[in-house]
PDB file of N, CA and C in Angstrom:
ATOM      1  N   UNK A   1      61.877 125.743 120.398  1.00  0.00           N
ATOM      2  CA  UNK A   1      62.232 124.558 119.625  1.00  0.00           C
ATOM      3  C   UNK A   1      61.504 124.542 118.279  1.00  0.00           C
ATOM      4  N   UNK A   2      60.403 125.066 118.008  1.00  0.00           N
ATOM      5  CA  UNK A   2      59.085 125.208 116.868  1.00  0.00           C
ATOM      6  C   UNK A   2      60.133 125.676 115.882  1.00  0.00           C
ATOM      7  N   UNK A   3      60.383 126.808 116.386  1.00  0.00           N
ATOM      8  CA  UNK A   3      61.394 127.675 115.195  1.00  0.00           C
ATOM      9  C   UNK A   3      62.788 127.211 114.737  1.00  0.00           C
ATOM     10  N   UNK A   4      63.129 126.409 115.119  1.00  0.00           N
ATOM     11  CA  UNK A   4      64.424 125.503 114.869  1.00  0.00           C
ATOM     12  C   UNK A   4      63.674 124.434 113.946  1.00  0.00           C
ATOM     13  N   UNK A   5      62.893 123.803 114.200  1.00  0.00           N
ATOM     14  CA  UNK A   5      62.031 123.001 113.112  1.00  0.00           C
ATOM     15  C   UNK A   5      61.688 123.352 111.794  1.00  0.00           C
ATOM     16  N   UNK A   6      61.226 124.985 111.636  1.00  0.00           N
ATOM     17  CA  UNK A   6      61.165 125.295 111.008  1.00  0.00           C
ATOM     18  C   UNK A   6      61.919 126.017 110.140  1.00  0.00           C
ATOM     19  N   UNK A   7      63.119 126.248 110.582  1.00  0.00           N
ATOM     20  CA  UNK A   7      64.800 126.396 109.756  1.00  0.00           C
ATOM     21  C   UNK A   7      65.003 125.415 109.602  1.00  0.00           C
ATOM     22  N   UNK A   8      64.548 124.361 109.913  1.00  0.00           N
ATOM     23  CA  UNK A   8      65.719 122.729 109.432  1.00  0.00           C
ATOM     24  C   UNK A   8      64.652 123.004 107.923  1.00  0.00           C
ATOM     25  N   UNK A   9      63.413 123.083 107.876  1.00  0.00           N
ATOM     26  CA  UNK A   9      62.617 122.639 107.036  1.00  0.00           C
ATOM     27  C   UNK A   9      63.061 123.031 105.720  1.00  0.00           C
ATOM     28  N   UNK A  10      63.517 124.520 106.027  1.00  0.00           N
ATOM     29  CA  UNK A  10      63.375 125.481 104.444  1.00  0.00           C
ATOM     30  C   UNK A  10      64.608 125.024 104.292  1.00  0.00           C
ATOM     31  N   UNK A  11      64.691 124.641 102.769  1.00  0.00           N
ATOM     32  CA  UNK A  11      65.366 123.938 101.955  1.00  0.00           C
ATOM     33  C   UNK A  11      65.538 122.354 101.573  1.00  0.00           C
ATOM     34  N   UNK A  12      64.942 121.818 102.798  1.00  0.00           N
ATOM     35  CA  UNK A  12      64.485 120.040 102.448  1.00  0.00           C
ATOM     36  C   UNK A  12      64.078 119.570 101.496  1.00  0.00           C
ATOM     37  N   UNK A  13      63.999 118.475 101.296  1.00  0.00           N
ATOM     38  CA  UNK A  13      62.678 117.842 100.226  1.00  0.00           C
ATOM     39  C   UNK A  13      60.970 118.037 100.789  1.00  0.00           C
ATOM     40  N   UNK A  14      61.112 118.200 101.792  1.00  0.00           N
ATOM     41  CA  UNK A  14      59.814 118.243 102.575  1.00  0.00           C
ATOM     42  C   UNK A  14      59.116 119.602 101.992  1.00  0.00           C
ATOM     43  N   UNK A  15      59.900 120.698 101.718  1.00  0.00           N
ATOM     44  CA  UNK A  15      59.190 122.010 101.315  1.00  0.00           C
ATOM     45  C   UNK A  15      59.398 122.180  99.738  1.00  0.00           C
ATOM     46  N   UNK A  16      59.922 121.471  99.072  1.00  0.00           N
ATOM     47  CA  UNK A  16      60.256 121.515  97.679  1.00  0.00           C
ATOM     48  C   UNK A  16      59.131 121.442  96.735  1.00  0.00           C
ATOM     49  N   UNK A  17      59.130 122.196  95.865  1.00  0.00           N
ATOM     50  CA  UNK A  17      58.110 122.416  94.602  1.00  0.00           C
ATOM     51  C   UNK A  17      58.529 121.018  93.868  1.00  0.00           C
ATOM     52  N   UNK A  18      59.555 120.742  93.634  1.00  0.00           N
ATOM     53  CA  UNK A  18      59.741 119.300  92.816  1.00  0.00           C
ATOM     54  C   UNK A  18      59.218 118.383  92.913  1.00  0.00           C
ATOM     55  N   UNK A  19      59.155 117.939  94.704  1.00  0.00           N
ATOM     56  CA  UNK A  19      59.217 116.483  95.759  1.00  0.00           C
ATOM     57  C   UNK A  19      57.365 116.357  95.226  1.00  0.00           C
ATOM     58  N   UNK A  20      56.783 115.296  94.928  1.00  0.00           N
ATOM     59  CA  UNK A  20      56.082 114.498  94.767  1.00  0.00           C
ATOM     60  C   UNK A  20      55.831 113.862  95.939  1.00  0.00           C
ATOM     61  N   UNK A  21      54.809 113.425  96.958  1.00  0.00           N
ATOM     62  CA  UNK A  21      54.495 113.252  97.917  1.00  0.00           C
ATOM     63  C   UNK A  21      53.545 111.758  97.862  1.00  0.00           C
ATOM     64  N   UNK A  22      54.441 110.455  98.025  1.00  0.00           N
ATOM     65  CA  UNK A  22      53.401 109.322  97.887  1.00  0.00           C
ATOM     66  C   UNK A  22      52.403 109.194  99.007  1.00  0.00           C
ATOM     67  N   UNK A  23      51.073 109.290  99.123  1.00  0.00           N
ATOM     68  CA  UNK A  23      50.369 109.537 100.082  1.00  0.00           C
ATOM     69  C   UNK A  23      50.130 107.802 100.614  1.00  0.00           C
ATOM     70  N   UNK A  24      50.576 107.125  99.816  1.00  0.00           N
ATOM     71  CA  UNK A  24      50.546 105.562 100.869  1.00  0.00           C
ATOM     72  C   UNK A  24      50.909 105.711 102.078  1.00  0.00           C
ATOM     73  N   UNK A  25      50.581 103.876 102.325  1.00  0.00           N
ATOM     74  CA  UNK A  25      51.129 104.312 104.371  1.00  0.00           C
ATOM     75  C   UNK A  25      52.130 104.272 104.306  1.00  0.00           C
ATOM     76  N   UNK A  26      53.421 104.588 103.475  1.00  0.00           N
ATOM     77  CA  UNK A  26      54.729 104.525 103.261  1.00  0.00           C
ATOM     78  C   UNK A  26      55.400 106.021 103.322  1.00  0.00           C
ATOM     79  N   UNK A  27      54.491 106.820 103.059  1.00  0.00           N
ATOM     80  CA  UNK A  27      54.822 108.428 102.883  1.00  0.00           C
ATOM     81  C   UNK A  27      56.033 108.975 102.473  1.00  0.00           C
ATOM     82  N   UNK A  28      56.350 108.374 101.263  1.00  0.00           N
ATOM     83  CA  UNK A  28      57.672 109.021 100.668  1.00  0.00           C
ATOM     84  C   UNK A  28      58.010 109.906 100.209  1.00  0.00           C
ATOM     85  N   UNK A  29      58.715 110.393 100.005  1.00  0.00           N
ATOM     86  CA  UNK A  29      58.905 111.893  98.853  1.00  0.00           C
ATOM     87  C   UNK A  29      59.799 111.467  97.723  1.00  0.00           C
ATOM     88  N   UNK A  30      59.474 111.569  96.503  1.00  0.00           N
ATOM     89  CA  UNK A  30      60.117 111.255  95.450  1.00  0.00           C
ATOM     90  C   UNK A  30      60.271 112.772  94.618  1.00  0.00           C
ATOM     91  N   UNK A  31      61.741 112.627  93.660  1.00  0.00           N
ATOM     92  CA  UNK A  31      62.367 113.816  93.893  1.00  0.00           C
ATOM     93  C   UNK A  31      61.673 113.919  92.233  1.00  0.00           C
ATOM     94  N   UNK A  32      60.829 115.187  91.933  1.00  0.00           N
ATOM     95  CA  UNK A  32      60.475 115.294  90.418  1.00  0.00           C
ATOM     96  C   UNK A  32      61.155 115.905  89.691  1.00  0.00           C
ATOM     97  N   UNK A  33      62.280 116.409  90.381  1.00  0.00           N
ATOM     98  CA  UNK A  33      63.078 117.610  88.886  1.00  0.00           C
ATOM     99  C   UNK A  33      63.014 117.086  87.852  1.00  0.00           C
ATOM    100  N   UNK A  34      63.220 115.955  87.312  1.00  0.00           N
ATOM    101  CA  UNK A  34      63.339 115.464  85.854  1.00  0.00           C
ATOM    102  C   UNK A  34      61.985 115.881  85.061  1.00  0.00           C
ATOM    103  N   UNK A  35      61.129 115.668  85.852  1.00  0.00           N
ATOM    104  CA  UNK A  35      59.820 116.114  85.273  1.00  0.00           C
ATOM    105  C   UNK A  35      59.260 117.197  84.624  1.00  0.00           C
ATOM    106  N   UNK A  36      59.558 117.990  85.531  1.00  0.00           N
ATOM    107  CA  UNK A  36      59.454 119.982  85.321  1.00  0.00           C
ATOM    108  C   UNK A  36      60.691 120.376  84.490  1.00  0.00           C
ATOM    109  N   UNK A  37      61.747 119.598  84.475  1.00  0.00           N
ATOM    110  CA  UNK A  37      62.620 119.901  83.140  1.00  0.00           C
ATOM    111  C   UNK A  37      62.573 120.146  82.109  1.00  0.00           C
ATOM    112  N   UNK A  38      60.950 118.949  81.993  1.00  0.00           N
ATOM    113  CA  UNK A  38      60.712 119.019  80.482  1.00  0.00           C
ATOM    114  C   UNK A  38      59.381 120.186  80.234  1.00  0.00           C
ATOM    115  N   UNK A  39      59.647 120.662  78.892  1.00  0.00           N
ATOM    116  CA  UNK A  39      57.828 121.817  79.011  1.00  0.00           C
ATOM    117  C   UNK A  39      56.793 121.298  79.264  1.00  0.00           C
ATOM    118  N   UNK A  40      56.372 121.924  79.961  1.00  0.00           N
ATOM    119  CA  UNK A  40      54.976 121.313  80.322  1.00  0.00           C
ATOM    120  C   UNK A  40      54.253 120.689  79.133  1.00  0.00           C
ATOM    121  N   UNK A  41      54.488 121.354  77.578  1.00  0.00           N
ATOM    122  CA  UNK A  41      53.663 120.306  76.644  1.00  0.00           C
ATOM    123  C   UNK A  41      53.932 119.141  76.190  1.00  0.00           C
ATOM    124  N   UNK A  42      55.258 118.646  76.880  1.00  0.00           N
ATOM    125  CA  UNK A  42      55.917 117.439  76.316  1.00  0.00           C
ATOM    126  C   UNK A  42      55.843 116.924  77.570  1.00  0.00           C
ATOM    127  N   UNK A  43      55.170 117.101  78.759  1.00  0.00           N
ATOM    128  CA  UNK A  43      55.428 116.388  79.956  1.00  0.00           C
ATOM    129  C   UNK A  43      54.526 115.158  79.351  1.00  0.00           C
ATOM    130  N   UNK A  44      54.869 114.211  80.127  1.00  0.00           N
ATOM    131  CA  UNK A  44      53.643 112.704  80.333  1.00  0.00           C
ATOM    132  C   UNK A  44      53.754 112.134  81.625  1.00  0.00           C
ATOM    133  N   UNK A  45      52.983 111.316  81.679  1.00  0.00           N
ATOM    134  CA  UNK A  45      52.601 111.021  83.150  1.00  0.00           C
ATOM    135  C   UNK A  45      53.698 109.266  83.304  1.00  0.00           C
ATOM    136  N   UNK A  46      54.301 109.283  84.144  1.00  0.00           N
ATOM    137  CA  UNK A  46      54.712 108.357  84.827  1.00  0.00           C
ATOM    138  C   UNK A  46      54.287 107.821  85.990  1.00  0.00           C
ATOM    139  N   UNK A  47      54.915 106.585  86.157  1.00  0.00           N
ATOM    140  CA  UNK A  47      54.463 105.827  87.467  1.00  0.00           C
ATOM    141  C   UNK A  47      55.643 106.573  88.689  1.00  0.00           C
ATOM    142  N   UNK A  48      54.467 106.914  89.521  1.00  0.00           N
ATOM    143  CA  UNK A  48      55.803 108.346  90.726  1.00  0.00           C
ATOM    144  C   UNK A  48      57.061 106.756  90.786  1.00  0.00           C
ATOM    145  N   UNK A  49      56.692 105.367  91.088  1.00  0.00           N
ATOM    146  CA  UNK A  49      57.975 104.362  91.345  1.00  0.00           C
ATOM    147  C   UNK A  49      59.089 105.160  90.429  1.00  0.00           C
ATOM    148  N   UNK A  50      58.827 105.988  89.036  1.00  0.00           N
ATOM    149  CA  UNK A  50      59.864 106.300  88.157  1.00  0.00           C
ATOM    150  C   UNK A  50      61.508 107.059  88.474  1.00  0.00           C
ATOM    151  N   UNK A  51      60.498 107.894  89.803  1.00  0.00           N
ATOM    152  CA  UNK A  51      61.206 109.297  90.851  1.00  0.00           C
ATOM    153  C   UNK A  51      61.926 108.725  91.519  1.00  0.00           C
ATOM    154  N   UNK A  52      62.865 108.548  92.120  1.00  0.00           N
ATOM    155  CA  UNK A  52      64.118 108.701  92.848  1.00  0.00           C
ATOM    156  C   UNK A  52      63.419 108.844  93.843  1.00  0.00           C
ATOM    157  N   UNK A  53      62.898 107.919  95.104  1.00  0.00           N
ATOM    158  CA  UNK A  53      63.378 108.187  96.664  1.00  0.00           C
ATOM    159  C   UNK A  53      64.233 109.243  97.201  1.00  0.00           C
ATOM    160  N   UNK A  54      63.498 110.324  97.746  1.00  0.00           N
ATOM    161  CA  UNK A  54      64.337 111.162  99.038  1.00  0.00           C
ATOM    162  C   UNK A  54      63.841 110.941 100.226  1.00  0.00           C
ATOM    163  N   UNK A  55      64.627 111.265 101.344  1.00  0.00           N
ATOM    164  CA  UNK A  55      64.521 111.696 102.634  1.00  0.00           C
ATOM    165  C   UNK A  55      63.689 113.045 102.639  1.00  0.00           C
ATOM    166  N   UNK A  56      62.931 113.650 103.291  1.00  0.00           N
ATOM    167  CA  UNK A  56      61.945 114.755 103.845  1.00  0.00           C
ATOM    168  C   UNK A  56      62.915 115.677 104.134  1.00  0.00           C
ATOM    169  N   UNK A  57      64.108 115.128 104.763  1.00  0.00           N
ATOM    170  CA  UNK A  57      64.693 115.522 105.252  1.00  0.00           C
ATOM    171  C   UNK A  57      66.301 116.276 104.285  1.00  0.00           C
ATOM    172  N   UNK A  58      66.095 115.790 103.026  1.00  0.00           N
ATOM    173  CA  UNK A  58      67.428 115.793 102.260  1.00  0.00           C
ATOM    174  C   UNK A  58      67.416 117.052 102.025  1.00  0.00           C
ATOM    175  N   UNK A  59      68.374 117.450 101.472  1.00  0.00           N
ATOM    176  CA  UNK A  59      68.669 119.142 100.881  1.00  0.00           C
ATOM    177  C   UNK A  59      69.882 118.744  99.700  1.00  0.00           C
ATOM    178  N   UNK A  60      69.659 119.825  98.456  1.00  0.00           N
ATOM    179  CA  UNK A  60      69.840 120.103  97.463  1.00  0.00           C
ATOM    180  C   UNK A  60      70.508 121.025  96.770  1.00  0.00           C
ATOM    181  N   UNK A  61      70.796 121.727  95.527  1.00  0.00           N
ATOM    182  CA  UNK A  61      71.106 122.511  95.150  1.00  0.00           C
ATOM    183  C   UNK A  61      69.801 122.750  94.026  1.00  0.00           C
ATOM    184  N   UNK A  62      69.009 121.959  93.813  1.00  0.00           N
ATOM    185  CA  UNK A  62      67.724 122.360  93.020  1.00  0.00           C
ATOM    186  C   UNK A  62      66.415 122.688  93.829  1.00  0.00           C
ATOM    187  N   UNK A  63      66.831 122.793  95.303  1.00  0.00           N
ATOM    188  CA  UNK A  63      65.511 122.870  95.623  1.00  0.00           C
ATOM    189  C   UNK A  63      64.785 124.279  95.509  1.00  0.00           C
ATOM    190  N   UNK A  64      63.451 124.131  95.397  1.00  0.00           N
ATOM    191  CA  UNK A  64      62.624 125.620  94.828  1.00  0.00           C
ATOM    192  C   UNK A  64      61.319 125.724  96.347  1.00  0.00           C
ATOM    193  N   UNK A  65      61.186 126.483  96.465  1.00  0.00           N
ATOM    194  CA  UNK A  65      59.867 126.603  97.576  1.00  0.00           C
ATOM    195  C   UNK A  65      59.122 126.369  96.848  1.00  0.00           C
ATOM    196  N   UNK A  66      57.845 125.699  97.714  1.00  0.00           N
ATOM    197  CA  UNK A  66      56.528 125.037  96.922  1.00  0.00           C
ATOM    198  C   UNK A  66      55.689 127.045  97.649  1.00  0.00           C
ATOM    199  N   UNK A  67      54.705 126.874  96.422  1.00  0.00           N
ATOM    200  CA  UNK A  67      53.901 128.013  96.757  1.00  0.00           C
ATOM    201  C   UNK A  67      53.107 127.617  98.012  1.00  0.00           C
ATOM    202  N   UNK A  68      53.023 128.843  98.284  1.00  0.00           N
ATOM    203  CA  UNK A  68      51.325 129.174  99.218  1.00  0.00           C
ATOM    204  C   UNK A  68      50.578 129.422  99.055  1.00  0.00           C
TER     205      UNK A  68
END
């Protein structure tokens, strides 16, 4: 069953380089592509409320693996 968990995972918001991770007791994932869109020297900092709500669970056509 472990390994079925871990095929649902790859490609979620849960493993995404984008997803922003609100560590409140709310534990959301908010989706950052808009962010990394821009160059890193023109990035600025927003309030994460700015990000779009996902599911952990959602899947995409932008999603990227977060490193190891």
């Amino acid at each position: 069953m472990l390994e079925n968990d871990n095929v649902l995972e790859i490609g979620c918001c849960k493993t995404c380089i984008y997803a922003f991770r609100d560590e409140s007791e709310l534990e959301q994932f908010h989706c950052g592509l808009t962010y990394y869109q821009v160059p890193p020297a023109q990035r600025r900092s927003v309030k994460l409320a700015s990000y779009p709500v996902v599911s952990p669970d959602h899947v995409c056509i932008h999603w990227m693996p977060k490193a190891n």
